[in-house]
C-alpha atoms as a PDB file:
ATOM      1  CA  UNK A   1      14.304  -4.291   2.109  1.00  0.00           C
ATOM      2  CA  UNK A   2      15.950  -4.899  -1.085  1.00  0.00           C
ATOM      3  CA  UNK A   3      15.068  -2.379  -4.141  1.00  0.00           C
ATOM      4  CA  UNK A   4      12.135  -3.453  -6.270  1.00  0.00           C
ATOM      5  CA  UNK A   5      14.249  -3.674 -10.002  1.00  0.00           C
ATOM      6  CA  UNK A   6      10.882  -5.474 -12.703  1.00  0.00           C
ATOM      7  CA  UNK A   7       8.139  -7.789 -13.056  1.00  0.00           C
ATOM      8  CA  UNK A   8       8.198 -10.433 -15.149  1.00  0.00           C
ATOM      9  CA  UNK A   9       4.734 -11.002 -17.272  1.00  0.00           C
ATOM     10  CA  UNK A  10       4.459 -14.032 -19.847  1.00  0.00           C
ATOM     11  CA  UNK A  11       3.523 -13.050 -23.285  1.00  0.00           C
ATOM     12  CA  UNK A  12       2.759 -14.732 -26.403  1.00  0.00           C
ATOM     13  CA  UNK A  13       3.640 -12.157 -29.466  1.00  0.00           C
ATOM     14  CA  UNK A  14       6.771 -10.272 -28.620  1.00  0.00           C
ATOM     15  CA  UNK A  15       5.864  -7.821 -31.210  1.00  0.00           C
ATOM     16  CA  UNK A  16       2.407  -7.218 -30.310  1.00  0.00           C
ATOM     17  CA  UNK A  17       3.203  -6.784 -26.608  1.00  0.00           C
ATOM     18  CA  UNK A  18       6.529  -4.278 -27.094  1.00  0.00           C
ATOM     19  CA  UNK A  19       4.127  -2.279 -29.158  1.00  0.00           C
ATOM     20  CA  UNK A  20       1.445  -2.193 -26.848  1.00  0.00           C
ATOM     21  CA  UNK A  21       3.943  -0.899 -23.772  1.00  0.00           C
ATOM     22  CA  UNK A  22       5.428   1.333 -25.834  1.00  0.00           C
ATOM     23  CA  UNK A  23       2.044   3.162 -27.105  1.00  0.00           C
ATOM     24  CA  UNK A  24       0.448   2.736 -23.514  1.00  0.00           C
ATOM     25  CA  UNK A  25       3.767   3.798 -21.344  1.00  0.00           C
ATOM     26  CA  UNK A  26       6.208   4.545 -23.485  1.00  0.00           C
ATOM     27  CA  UNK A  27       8.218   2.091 -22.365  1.00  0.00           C
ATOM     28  CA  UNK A  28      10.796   1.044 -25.109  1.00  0.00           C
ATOM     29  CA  UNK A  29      13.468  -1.725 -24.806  1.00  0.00           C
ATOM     30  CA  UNK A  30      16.284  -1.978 -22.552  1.00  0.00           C
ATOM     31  CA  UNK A  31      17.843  -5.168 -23.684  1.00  0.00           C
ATOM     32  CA  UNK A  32      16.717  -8.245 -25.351  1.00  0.00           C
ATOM     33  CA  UNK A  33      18.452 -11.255 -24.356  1.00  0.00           C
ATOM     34  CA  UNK A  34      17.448 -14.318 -26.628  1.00  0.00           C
ATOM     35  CA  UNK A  35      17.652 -18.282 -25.455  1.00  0.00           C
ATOM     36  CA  UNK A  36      17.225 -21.111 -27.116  1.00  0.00           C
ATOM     37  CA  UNK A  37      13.820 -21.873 -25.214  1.00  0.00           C
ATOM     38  CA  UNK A  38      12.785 -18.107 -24.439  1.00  0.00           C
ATOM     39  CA  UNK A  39      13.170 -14.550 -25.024  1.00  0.00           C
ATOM     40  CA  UNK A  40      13.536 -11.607 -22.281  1.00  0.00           C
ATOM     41  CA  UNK A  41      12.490  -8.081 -23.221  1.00  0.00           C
ATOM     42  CA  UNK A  42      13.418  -5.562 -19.939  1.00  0.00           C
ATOM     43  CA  UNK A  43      11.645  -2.287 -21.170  1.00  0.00           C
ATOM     44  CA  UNK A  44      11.783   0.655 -19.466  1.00  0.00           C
ATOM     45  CA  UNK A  45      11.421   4.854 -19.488  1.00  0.00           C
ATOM     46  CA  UNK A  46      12.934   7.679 -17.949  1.00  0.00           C
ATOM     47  CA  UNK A  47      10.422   8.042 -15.389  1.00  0.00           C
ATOM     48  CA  UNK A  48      11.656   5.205 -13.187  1.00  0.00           C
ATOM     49  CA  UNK A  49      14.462   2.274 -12.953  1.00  0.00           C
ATOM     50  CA  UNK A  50      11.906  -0.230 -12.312  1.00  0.00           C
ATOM     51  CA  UNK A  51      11.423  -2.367 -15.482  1.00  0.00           C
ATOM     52  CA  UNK A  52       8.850  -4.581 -16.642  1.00  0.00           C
ATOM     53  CA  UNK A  53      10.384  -8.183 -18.183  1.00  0.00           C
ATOM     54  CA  UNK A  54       8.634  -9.611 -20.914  1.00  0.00           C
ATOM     55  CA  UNK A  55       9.461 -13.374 -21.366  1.00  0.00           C
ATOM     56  CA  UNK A  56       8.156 -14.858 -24.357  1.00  0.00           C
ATOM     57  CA  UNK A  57       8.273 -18.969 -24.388  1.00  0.00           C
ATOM     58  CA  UNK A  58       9.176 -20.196 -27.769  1.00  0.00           C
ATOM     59  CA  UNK A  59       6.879 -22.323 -29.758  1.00  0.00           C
ATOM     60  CA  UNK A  60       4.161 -21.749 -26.870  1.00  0.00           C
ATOM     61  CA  UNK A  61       0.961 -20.881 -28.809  1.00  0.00           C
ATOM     62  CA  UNK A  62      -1.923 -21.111 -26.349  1.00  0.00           C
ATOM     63  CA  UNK A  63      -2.559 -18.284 -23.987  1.00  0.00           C
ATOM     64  CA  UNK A  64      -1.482 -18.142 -20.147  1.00  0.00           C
ATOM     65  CA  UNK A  65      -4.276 -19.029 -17.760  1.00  0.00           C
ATOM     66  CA  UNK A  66      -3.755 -16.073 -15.148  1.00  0.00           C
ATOM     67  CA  UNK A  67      -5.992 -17.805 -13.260  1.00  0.00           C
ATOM     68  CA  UNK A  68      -7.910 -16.427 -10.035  1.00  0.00           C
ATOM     69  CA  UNK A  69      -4.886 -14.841  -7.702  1.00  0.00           C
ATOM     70  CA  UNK A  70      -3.398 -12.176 -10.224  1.00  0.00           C
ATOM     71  CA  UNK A  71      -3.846  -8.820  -8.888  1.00  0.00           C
ATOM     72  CA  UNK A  72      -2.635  -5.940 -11.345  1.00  0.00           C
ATOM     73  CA  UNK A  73       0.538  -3.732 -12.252  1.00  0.00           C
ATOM     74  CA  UNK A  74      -0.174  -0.095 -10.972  1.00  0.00           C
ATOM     75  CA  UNK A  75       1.243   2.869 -13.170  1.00  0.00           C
ATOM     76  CA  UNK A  76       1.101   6.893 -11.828  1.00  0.00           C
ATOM     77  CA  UNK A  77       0.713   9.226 -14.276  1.00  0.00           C
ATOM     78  CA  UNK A  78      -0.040  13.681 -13.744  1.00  0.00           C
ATOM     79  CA  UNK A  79      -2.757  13.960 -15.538  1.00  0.00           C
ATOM     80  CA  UNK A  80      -5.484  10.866 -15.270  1.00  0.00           C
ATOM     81  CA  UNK A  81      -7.724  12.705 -17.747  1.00  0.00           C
ATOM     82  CA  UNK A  82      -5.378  13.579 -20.208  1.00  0.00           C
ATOM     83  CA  UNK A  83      -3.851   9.965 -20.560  1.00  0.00           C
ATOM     84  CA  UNK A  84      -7.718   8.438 -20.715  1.00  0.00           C
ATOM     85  CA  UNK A  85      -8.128  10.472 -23.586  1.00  0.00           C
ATOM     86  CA  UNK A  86      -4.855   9.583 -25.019  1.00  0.00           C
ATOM     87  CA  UNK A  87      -5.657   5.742 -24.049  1.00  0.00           C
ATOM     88  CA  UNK A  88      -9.060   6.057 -26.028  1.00  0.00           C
ATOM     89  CA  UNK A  89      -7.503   8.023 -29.456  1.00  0.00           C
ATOM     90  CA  UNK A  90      -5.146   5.339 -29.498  1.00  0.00           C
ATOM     91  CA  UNK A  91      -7.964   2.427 -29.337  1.00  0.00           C
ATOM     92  CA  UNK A  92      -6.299   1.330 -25.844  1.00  0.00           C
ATOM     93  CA  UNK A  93      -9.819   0.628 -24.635  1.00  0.00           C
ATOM     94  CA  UNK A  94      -9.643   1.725 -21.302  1.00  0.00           C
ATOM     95  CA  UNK A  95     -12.078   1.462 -18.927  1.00  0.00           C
ATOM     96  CA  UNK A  96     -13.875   3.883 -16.975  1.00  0.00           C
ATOM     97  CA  UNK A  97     -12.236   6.785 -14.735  1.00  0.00           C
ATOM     98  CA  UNK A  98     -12.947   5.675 -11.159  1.00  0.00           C
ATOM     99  CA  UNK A  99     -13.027   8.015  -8.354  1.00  0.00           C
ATOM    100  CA  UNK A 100     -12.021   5.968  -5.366  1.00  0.00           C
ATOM    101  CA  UNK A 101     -13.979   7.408  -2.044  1.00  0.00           C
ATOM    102  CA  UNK A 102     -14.761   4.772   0.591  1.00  0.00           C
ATOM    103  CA  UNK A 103     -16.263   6.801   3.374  1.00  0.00           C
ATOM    104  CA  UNK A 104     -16.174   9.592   1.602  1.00  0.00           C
ATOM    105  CA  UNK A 105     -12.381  10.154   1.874  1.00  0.00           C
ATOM    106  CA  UNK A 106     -10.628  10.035  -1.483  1.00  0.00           C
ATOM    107  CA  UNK A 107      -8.002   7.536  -1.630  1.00  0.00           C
ATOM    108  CA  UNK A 108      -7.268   8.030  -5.817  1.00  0.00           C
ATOM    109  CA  UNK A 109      -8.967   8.454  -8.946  1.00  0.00           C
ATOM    110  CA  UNK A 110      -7.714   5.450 -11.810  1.00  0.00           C
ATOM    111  CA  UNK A 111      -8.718   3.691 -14.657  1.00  0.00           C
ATOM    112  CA  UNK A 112      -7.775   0.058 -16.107  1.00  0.00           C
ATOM    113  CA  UNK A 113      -6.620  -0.941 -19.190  1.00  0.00           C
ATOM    114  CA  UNK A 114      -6.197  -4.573 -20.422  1.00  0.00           C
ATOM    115  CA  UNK A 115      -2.880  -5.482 -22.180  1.00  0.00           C
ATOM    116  CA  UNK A 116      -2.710  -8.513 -25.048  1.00  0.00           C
ATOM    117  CA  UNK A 117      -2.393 -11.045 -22.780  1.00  0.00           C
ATOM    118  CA  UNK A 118      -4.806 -10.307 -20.270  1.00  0.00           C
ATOM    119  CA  UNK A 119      -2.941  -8.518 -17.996  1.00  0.00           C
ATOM    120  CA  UNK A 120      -4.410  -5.945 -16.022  1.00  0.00           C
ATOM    121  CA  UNK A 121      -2.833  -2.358 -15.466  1.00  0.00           C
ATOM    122  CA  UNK A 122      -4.198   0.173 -12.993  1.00  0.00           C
ATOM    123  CA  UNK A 123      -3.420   3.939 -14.231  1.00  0.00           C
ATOM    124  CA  UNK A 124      -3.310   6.104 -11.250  1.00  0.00           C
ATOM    125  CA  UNK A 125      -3.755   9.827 -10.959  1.00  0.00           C
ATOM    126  CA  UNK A 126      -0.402  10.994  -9.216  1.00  0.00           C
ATOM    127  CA  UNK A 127      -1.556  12.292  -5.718  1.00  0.00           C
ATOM    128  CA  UNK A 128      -1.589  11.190  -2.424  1.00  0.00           C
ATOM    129  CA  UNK A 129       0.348   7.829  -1.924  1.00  0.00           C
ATOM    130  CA  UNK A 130       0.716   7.173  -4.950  1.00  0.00           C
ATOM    131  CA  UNK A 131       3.422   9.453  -6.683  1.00  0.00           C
END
């Protein structure tokens, strides 16, 4: 398989979302690369090569319709509690720590957080599968 490099989300403020990354993930910008019709943001953070690509289409000013089949970006972290707490100080508004125990067998403890657009982002607690 070919190595997994971004994601590309669709954003309206540029501004608003860069901030938002960076306070969330500290994820700060790789390269801009302006168009006439459209912007890409690649941001990015020590922790990993994978990038996420903001594109931000100029003069759009209604929201995205995510519609019914978007699923989530997922995001590992070492300590779940610690960045809940962090998420909440900084008026993130995340939601609720989940443990995740089907059957009794604990697959991973997480929480969600929202971004500007509607996005969703699973947090994960670093253990298991997901490292």
């Amino acid at each position: 398989m070919g190595k997994t490099i971004h994601t590309m989300l669709r954003v309206l403020d540029e501004e608003r979302s860069v901030a938002f990354y960076q306070k969330a993930f500290g994820l700060e910008v790789a390269e801009r690369l302006d168009f006439t019709e459209f912007t890409l943001i690649y941001l990015s953070n020590s922790e990993t090569e994978f990038e996420v690509e903001l594109t931000v289409n100029k003069g759009r000013t209604e929201p995205y319709d995510l519609g019914d089949g978007y699923g989530h970006l997922a995001v590992s972290v070492a300590d779940l509690d610690a960045e809940h707490a962090r998420f909440e100080a900084e008026g993130l508004a995340p939601r609720k720590l989940v443990k995740f125990a089907p059957d009794g067998r604990l697959v991973g403890r997480f929480f969600f957080v929202t971004d500007p657009d509607g996005y969703q982002i699973e947090v994960l607690e670093r253990s298991g599968r997901f490292k």
